[in-house]
PDB file of N, CA and C in Angstrom:
ATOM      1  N   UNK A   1      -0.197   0.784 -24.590  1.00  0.00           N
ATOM      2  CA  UNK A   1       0.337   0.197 -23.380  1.00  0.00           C
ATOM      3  C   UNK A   1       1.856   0.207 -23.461  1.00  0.00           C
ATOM      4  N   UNK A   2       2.516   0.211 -22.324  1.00  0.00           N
ATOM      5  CA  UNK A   2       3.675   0.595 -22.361  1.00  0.00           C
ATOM      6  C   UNK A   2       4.587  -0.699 -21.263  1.00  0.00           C
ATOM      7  N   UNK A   3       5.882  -0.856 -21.367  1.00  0.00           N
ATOM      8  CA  UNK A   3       5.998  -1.865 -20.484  1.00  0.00           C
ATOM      9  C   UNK A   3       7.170  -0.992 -19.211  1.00  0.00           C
ATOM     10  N   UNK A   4       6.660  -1.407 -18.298  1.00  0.00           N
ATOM     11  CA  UNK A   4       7.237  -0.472 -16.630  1.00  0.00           C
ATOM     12  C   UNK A   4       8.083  -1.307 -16.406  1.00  0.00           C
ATOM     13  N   UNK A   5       9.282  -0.999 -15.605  1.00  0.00           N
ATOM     14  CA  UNK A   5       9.866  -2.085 -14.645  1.00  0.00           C
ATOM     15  C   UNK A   5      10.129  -0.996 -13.159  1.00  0.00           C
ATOM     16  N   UNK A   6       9.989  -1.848 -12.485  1.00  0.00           N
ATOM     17  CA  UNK A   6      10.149  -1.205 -10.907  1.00  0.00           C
ATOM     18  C   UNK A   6      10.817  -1.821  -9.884  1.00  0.00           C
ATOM     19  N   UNK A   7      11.976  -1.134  -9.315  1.00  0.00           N
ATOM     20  CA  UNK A   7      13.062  -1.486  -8.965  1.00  0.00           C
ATOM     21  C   UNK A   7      12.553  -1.705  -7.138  1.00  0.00           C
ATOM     22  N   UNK A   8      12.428  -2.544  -6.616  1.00  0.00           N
ATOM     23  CA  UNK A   8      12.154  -2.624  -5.076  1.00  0.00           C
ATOM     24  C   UNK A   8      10.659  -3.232  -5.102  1.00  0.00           C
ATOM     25  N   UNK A   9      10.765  -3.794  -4.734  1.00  0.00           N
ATOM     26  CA  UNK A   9       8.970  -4.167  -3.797  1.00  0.00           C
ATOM     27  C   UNK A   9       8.874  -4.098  -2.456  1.00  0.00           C
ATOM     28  N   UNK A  10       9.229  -2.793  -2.240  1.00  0.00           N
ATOM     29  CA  UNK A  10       8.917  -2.215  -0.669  1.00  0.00           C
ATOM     30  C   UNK A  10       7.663  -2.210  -0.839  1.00  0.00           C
ATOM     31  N   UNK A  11       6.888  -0.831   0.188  1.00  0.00           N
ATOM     32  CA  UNK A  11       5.440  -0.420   0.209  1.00  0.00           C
ATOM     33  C   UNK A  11       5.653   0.974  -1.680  1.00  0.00           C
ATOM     34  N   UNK A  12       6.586   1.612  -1.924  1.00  0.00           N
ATOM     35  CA  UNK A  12       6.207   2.514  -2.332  1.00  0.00           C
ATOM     36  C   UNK A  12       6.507   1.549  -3.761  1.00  0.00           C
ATOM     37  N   UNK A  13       7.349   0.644  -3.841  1.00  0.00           N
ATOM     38  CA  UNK A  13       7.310   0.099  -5.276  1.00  0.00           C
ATOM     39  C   UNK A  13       6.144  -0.840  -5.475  1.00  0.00           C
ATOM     40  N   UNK A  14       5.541  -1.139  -4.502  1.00  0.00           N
ATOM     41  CA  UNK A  14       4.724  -2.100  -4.725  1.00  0.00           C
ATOM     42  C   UNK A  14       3.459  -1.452  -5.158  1.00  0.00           C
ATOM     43  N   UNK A  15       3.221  -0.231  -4.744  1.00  0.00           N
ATOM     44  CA  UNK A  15       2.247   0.565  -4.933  1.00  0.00           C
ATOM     45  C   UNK A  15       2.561   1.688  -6.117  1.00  0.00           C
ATOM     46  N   UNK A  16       3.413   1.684  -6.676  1.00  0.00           N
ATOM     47  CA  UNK A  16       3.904   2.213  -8.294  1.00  0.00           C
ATOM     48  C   UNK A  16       3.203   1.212  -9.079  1.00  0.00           C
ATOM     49  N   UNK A  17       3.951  -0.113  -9.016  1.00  0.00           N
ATOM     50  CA  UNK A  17       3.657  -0.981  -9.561  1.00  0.00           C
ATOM     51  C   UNK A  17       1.987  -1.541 -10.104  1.00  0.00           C
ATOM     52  N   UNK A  18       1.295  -1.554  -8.488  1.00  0.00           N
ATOM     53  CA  UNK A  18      -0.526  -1.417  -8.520  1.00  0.00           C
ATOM     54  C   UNK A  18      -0.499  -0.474  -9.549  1.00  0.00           C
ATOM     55  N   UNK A  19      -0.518   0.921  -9.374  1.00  0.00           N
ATOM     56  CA  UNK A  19      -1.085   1.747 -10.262  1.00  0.00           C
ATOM     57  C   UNK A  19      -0.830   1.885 -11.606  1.00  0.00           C
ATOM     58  N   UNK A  20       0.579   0.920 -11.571  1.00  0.00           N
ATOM     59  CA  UNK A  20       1.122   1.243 -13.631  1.00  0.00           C
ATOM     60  C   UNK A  20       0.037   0.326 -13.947  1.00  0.00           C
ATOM     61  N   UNK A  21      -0.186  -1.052 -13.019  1.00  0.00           N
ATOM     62  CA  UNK A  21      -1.075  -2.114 -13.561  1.00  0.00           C
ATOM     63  C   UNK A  21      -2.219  -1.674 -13.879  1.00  0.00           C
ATOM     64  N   UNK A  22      -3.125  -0.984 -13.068  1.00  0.00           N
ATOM     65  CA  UNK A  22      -4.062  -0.752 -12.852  1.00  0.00           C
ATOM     66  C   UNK A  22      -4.190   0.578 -14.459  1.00  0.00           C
ATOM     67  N   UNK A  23      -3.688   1.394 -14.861  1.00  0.00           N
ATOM     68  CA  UNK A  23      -3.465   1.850 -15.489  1.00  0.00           C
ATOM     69  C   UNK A  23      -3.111   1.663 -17.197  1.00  0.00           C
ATOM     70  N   UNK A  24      -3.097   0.049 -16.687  1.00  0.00           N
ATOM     71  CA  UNK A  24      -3.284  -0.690 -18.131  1.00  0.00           C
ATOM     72  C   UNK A  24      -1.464  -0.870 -18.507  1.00  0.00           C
ATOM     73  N   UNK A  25      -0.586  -0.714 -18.065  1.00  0.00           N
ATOM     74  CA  UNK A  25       0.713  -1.504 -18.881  1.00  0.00           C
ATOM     75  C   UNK A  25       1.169  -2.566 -17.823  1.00  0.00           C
ATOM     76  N   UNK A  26       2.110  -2.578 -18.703  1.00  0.00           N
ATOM     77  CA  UNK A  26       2.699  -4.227 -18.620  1.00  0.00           C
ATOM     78  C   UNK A  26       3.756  -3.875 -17.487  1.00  0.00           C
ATOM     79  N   UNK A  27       3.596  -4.587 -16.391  1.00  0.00           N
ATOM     80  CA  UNK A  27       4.497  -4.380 -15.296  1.00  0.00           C
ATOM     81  C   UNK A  27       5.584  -5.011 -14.824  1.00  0.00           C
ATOM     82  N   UNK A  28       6.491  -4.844 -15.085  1.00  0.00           N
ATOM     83  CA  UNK A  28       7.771  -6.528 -13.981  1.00  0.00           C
ATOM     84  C   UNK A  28       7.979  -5.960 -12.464  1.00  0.00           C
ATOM     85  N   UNK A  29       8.056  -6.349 -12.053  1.00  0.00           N
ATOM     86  CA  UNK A  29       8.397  -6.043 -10.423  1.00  0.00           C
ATOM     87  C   UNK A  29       9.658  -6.884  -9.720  1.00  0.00           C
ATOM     88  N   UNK A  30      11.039  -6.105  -9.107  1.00  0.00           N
ATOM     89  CA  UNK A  30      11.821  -6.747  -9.094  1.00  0.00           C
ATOM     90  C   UNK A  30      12.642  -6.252  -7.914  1.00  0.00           C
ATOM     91  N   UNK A  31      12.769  -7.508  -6.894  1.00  0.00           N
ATOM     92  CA  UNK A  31      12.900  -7.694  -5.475  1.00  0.00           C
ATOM     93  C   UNK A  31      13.992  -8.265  -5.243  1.00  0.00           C
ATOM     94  N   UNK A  32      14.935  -8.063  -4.491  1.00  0.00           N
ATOM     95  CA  UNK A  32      15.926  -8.385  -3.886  1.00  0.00           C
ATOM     96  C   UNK A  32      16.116  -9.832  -2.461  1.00  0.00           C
ATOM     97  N   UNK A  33      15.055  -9.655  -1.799  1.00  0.00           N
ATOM     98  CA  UNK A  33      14.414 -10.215  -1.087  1.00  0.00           C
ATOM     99  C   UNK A  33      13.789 -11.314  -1.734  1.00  0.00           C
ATOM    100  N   UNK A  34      13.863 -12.572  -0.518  1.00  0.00           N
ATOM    101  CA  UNK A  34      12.778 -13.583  -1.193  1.00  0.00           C
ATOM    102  C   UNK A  34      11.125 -13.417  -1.289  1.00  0.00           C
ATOM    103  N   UNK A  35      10.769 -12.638  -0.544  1.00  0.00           N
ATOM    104  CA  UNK A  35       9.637 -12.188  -1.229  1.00  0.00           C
ATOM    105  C   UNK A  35       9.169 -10.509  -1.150  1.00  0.00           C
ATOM    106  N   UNK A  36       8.078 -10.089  -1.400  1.00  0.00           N
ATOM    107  CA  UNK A  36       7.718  -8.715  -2.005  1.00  0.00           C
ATOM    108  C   UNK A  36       7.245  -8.451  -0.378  1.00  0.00           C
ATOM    109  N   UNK A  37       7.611  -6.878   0.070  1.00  0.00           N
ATOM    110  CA  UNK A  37       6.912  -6.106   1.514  1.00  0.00           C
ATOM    111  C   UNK A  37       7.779  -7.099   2.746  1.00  0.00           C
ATOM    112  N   UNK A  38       9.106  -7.200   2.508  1.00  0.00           N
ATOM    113  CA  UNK A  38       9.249  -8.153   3.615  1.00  0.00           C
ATOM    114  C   UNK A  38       9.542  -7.438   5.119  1.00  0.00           C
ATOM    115  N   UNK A  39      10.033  -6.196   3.883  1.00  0.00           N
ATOM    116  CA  UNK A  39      10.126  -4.805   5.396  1.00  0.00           C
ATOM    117  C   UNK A  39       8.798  -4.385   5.980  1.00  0.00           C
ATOM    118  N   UNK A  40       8.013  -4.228   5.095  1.00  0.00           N
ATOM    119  CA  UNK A  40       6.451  -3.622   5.770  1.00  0.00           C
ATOM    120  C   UNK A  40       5.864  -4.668   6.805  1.00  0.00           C
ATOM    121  N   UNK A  41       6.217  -5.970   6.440  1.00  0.00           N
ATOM    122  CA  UNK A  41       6.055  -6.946   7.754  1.00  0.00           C
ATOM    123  C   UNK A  41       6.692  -7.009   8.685  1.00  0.00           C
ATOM    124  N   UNK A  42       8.106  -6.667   8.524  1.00  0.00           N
ATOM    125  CA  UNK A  42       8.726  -6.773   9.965  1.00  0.00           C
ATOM    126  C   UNK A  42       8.851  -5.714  10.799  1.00  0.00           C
ATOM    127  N   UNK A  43       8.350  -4.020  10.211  1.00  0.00           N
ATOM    128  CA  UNK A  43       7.935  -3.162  10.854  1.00  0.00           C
ATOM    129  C   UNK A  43       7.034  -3.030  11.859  1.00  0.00           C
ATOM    130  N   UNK A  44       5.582  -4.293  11.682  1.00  0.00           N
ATOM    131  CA  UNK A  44       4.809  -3.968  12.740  1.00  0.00           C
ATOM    132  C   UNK A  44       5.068  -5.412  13.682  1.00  0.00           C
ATOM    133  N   UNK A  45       6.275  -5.740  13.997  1.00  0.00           N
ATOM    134  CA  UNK A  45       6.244  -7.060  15.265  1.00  0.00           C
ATOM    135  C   UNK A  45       5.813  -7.952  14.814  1.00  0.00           C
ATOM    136  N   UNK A  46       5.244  -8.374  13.738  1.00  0.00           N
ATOM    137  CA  UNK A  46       4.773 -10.005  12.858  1.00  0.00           C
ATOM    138  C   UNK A  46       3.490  -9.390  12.816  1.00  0.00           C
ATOM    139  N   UNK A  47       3.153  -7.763  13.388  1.00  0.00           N
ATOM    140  CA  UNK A  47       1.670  -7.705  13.154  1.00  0.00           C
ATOM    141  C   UNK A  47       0.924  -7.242  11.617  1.00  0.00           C
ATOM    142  N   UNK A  48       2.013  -6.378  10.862  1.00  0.00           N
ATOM    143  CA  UNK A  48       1.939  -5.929   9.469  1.00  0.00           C
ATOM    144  C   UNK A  48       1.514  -5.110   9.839  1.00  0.00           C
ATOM    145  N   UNK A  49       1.813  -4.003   8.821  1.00  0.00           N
ATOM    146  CA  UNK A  49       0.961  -2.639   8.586  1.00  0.00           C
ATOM    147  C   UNK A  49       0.085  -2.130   7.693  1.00  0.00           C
ATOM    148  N   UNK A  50      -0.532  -3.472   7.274  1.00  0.00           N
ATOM    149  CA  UNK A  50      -2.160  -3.420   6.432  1.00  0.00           C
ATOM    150  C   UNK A  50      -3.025  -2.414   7.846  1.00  0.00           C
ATOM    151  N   UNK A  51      -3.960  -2.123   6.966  1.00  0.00           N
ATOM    152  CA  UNK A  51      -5.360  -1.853   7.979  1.00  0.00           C
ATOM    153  C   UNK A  51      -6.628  -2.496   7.547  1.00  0.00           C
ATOM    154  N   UNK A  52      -7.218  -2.403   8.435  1.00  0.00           N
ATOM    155  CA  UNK A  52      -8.765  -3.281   8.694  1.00  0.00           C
ATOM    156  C   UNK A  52      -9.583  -2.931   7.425  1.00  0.00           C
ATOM    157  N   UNK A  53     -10.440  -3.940   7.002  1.00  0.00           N
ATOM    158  CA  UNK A  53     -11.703  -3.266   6.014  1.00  0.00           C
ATOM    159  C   UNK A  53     -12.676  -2.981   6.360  1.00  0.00           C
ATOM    160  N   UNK A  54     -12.379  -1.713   7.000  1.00  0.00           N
ATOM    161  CA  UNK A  54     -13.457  -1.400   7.371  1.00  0.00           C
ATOM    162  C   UNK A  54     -13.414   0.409   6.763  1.00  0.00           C
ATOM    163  N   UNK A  55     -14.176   1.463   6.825  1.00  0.00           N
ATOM    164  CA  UNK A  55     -14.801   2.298   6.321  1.00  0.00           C
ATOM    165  C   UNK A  55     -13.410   3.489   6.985  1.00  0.00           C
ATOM    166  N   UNK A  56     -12.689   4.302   6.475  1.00  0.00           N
ATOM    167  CA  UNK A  56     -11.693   5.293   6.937  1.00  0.00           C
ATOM    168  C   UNK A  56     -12.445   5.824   8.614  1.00  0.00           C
ATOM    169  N   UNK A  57     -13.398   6.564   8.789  1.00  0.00           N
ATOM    170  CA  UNK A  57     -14.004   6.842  10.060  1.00  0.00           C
ATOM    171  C   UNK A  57     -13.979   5.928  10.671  1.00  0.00           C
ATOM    172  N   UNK A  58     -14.061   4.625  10.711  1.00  0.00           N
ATOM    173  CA  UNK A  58     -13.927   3.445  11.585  1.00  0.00           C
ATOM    174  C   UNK A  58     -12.462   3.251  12.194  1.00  0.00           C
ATOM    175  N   UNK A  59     -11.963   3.147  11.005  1.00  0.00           N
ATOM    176  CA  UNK A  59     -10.264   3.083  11.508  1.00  0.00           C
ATOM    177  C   UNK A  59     -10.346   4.212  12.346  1.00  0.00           C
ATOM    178  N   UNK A  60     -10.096   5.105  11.528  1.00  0.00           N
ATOM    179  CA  UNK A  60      -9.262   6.206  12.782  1.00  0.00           C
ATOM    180  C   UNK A  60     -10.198   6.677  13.636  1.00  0.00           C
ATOM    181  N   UNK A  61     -11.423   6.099  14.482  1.00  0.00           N
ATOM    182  CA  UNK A  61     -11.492   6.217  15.738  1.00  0.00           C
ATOM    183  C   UNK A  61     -10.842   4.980  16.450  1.00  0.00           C
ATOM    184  N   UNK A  62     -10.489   3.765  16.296  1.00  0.00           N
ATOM    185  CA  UNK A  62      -9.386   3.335  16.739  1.00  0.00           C
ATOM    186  C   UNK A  62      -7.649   3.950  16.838  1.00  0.00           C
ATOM    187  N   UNK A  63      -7.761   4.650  16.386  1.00  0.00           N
ATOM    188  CA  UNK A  63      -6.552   5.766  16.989  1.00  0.00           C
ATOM    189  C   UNK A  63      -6.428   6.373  18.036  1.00  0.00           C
ATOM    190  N   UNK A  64      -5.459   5.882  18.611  1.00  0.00           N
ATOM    191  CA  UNK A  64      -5.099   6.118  19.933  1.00  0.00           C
ATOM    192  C   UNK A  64      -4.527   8.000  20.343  1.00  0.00           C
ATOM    193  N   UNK A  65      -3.313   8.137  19.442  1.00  0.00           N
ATOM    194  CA  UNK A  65      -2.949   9.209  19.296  1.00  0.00           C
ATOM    195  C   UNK A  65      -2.818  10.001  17.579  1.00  0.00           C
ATOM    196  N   UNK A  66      -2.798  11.396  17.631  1.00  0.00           N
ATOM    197  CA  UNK A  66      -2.673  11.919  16.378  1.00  0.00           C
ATOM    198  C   UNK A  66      -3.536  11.629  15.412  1.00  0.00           C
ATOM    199  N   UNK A  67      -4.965  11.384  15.948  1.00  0.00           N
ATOM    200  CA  UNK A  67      -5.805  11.177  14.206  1.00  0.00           C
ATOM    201  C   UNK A  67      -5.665  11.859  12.968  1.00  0.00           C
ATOM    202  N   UNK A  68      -4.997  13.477  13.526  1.00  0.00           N
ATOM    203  CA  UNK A  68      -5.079  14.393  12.098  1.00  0.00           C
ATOM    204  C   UNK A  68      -3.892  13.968  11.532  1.00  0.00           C
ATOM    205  N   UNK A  69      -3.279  13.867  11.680  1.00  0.00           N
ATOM    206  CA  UNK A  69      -2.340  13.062  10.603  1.00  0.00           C
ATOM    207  C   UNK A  69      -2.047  12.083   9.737  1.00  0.00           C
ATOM    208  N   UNK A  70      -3.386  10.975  10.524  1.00  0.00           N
ATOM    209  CA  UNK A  70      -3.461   9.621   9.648  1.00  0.00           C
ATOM    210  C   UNK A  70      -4.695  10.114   8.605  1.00  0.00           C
ATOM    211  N   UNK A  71      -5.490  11.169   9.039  1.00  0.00           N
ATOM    212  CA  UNK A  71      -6.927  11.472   8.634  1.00  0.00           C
ATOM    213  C   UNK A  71      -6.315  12.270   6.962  1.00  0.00           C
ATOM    214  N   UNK A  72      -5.449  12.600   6.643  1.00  0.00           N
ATOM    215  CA  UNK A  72      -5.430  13.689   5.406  1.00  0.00           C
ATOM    216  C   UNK A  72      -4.579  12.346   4.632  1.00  0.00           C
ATOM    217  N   UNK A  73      -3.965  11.719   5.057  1.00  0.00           N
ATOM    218  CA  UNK A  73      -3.199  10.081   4.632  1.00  0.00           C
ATOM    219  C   UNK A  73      -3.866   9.163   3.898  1.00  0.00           C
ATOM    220  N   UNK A  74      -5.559   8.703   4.734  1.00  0.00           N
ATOM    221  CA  UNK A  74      -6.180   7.712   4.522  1.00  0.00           C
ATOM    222  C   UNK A  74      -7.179   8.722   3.506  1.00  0.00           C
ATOM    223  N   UNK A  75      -7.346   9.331   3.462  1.00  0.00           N
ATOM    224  CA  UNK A  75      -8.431  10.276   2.461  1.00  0.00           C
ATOM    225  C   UNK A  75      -7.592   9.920   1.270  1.00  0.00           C
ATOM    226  N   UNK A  76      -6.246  10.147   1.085  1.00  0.00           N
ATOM    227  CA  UNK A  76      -5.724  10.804   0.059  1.00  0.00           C
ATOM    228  C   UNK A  76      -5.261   9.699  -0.690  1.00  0.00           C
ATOM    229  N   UNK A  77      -5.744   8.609  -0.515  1.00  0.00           N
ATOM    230  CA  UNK A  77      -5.684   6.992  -1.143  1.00  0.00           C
ATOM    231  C   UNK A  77      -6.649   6.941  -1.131  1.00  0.00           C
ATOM    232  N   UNK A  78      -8.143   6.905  -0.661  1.00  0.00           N
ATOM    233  CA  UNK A  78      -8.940   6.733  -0.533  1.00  0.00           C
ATOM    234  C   UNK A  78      -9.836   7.093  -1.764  1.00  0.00           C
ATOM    235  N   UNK A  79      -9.623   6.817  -3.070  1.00  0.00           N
ATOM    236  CA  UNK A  79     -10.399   7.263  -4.264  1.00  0.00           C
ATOM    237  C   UNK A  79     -11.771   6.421  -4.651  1.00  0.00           C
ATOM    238  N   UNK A  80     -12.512   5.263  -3.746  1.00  0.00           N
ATOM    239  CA  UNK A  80     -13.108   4.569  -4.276  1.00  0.00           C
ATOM    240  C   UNK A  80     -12.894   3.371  -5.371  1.00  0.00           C
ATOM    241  N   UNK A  81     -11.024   3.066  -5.237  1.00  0.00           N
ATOM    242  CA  UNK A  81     -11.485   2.451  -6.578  1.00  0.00           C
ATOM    243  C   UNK A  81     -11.512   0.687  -5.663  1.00  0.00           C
ATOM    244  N   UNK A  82     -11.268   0.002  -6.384  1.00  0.00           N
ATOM    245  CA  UNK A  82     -11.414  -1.462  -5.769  1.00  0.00           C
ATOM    246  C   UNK A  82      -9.746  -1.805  -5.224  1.00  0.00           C
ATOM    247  N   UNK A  83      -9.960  -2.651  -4.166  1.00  0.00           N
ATOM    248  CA  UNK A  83      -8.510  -3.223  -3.714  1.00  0.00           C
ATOM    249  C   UNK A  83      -7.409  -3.518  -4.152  1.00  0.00           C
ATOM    250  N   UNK A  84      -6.665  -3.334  -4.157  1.00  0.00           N
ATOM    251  CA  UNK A  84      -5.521  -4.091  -4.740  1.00  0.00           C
ATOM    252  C   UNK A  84      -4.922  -5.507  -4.945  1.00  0.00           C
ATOM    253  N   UNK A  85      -5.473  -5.770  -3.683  1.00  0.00           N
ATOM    254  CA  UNK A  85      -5.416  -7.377  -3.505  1.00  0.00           C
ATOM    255  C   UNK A  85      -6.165  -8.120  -2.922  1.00  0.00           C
TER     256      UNK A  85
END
């Protein structure tokens, strides 16, 4: 095991971070902000830009426009493993 440090807790440090964990080392995570994703929340209007738990084909027939683009996105995270949070 090895020990990580990761500079930002945006979406892409926060998700470095999941996978060093998940991967078995020792992680610090270190934010500027009073708390972690404060941009990924204020991107969607107070709505966030999580998605639903529900099954990838479910989501993106709620897509309004451009499914093929979210469709090669949500696959390509999509490994089966368990949540993150």
């Amino acid at each position: 095991m090895s020990r990580v440090a990761v500079i930002g807790g945006g979406a892409a440090g926060m998700m470095a971070a999941a996978t060093a964990a998940m991967n078995g080392h020792e992680v610090s995570l270190y934010e500027k902000n009073e708390k972690l994703g404060k941009k990924i929340y204020i991107t969607g209007k107070g709505r966030c830009n999580l998605t639903n738990n529900c099954d990838v084909e479910t989501l993106l027939q709620a897509v309004c426009t451009n499914r093929k683009f979210l469709y090669s996105a949500f696959y390509g995270i999509d490994s089966g493993c368990d949540p993150l949070f």
